[in-house]
PDB file of N, CA and C in Angstrom:
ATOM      1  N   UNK A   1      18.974  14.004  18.922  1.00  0.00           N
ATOM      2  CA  UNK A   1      18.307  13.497  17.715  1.00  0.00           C
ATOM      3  C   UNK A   1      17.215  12.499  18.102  1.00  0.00           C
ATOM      4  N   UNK A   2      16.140  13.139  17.523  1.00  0.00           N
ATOM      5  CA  UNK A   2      14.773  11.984  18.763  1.00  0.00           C
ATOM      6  C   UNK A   2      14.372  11.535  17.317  1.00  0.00           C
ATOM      7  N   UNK A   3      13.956  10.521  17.413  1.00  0.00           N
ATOM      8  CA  UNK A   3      13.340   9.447  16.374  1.00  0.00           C
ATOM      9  C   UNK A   3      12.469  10.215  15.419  1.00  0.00           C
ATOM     10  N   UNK A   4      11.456  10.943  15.939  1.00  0.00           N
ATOM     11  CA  UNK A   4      10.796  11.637  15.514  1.00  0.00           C
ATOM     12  C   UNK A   4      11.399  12.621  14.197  1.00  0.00           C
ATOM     13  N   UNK A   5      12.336  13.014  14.432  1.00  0.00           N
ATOM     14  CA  UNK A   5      12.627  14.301  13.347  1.00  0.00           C
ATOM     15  C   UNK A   5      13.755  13.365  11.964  1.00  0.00           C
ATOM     16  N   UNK A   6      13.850  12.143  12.453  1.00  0.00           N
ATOM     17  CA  UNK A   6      14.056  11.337  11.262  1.00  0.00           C
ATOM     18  C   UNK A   6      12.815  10.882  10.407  1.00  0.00           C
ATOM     19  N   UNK A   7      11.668  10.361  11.036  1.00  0.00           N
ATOM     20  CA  UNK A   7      10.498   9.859  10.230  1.00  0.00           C
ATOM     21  C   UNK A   7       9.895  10.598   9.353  1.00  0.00           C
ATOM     22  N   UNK A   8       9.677  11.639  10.192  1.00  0.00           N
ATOM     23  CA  UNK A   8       8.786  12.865   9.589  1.00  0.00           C
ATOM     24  C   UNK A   8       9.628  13.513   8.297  1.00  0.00           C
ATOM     25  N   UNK A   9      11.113  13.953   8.545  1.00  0.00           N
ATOM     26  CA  UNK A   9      12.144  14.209   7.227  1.00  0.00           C
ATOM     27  C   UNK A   9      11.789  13.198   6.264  1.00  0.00           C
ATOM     28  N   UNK A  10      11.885  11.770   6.239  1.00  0.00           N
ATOM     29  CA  UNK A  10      12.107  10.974   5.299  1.00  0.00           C
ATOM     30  C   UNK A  10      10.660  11.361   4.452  1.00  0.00           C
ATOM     31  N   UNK A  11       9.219  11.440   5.419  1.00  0.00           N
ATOM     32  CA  UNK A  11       8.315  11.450   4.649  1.00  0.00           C
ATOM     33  C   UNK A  11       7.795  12.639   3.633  1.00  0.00           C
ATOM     34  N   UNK A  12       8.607  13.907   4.655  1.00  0.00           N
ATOM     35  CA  UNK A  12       8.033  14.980   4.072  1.00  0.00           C
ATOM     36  C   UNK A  12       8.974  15.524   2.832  1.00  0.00           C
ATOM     37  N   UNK A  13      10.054  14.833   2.718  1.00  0.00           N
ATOM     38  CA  UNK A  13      11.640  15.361   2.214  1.00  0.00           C
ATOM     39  C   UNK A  13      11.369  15.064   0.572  1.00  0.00           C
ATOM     40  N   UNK A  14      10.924  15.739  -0.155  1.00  0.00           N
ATOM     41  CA  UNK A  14      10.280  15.893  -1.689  1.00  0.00           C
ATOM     42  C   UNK A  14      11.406  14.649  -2.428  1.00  0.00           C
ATOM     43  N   UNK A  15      12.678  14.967  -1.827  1.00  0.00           N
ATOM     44  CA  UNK A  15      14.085  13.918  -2.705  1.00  0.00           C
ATOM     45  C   UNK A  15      13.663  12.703  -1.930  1.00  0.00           C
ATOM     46  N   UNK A  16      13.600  12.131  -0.384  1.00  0.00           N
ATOM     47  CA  UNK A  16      13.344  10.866  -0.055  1.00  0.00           C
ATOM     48  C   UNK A  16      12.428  10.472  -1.507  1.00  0.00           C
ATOM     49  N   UNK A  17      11.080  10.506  -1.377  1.00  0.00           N
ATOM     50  CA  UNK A  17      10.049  10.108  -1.903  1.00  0.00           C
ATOM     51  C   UNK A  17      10.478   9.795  -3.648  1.00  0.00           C
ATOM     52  N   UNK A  18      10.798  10.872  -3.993  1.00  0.00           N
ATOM     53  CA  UNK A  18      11.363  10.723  -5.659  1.00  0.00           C
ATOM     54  C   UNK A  18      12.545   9.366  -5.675  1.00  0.00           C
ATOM     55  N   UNK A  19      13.266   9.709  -4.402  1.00  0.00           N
ATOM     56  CA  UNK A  19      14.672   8.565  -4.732  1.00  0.00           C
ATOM     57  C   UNK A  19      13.796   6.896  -4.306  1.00  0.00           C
ATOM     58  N   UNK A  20      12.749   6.885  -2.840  1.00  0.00           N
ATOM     59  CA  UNK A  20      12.680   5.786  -2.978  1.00  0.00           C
ATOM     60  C   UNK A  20      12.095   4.903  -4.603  1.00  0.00           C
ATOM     61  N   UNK A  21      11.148   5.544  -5.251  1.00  0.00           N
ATOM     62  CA  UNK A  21      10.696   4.877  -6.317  1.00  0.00           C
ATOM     63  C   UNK A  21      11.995   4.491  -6.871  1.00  0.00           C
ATOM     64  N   UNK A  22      12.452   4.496  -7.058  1.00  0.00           N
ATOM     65  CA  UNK A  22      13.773   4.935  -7.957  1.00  0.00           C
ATOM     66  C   UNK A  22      14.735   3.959  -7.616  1.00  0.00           C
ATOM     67  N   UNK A  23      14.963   4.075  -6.352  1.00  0.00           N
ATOM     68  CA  UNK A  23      15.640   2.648  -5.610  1.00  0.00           C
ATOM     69  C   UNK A  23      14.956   1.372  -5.888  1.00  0.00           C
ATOM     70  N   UNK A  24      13.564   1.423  -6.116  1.00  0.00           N
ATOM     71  CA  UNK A  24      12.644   0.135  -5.584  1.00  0.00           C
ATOM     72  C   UNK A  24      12.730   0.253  -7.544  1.00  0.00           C
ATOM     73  N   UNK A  25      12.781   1.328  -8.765  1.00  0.00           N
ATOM     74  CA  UNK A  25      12.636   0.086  -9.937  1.00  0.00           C
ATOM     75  C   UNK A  25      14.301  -0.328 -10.332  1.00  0.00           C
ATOM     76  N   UNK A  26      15.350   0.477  -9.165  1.00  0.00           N
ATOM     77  CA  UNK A  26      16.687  -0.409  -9.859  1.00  0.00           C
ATOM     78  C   UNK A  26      16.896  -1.718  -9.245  1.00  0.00           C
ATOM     79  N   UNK A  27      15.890  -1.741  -8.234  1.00  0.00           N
ATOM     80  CA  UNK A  27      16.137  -2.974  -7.167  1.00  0.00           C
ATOM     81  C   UNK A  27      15.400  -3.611  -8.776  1.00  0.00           C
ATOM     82  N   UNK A  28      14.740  -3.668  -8.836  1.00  0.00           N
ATOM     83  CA  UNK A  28      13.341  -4.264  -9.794  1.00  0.00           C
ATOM     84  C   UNK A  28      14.040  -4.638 -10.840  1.00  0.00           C
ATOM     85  N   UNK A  29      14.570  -4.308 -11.645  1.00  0.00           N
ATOM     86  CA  UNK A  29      15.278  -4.456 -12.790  1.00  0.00           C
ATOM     87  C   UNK A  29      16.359  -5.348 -12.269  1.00  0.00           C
ATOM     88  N   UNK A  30      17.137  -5.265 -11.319  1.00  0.00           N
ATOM     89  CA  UNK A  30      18.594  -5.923 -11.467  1.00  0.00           C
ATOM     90  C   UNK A  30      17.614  -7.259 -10.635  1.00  0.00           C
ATOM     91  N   UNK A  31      16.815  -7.346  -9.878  1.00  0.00           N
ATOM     92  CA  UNK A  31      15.746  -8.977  -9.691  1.00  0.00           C
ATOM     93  C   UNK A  31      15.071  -9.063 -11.105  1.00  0.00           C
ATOM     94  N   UNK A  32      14.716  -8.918 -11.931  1.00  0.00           N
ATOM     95  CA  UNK A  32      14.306  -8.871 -12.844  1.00  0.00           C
ATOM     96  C   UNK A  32      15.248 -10.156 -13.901  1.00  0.00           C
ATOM     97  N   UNK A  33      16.171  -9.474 -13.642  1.00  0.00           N
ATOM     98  CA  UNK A  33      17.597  -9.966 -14.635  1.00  0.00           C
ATOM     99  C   UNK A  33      17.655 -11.393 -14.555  1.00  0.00           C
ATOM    100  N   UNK A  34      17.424 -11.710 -13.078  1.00  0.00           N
ATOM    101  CA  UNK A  34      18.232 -12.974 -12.497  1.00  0.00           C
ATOM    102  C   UNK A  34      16.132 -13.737 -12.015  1.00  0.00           C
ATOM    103  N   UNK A  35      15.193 -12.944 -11.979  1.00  0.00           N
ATOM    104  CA  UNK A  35      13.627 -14.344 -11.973  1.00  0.00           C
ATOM    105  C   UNK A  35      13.370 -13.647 -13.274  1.00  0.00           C
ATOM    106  N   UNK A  36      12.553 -14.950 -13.638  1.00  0.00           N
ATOM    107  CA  UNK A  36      11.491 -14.287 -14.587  1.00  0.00           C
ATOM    108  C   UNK A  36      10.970 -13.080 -14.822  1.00  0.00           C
ATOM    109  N   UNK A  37      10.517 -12.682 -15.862  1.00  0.00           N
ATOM    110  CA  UNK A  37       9.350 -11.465 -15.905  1.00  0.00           C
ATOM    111  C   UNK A  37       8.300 -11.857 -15.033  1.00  0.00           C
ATOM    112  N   UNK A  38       7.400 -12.322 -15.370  1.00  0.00           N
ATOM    113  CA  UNK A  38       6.228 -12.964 -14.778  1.00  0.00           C
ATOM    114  C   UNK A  38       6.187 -12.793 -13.544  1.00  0.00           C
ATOM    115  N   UNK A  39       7.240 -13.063 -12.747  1.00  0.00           N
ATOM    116  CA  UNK A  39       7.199 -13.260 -11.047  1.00  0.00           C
ATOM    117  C   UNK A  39       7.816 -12.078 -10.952  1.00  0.00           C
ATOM    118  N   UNK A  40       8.655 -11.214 -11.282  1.00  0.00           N
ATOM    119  CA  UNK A  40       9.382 -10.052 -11.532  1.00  0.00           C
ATOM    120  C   UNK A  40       8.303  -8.530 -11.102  1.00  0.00           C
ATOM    121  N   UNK A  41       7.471  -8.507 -12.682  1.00  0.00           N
ATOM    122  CA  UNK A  41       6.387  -7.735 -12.552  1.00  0.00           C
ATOM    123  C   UNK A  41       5.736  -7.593 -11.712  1.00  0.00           C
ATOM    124  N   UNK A  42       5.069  -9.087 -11.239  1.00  0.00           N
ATOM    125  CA  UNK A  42       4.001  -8.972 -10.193  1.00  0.00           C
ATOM    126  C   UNK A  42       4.563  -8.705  -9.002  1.00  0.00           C
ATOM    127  N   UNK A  43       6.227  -8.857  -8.321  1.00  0.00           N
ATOM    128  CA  UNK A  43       6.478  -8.253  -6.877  1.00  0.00           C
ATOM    129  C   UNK A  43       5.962  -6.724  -7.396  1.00  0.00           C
ATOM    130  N   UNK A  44       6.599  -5.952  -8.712  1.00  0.00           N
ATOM    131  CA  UNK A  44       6.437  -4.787  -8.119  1.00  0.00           C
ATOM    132  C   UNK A  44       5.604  -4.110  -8.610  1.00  0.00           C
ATOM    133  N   UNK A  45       4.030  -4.365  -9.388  1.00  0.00           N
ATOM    134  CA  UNK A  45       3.097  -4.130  -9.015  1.00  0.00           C
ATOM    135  C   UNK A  45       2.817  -4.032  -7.681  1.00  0.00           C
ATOM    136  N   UNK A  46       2.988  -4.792  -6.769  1.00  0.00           N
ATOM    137  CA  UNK A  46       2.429  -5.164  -5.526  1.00  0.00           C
ATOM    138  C   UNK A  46       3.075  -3.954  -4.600  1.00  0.00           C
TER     139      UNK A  46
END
């Protein structure tokens, strides 16, 4: 298993890509809960 055929899966893998968003707005929401909106929004704009 060479490094390589992990990177390239994660990027090319249609489910990685759909799940990371997905991870990054439940991360978003449950930080959300506990800072402000204000500071909230703008991490994940960014």
């Amino acid at each position: 298993m060479s490094p390589t055929s992990r990177a390239p899966t994660m990027r090319m893998n249609p489910s990685g890509t759909r799940d990371m968003p997905t991870f990054i707005d439940e991360l978003a929401k449950d930080e959300a809960k506990n800072q402000p909106k204000g500071d909230s929004e703008n991490a994940v704009k960014e």
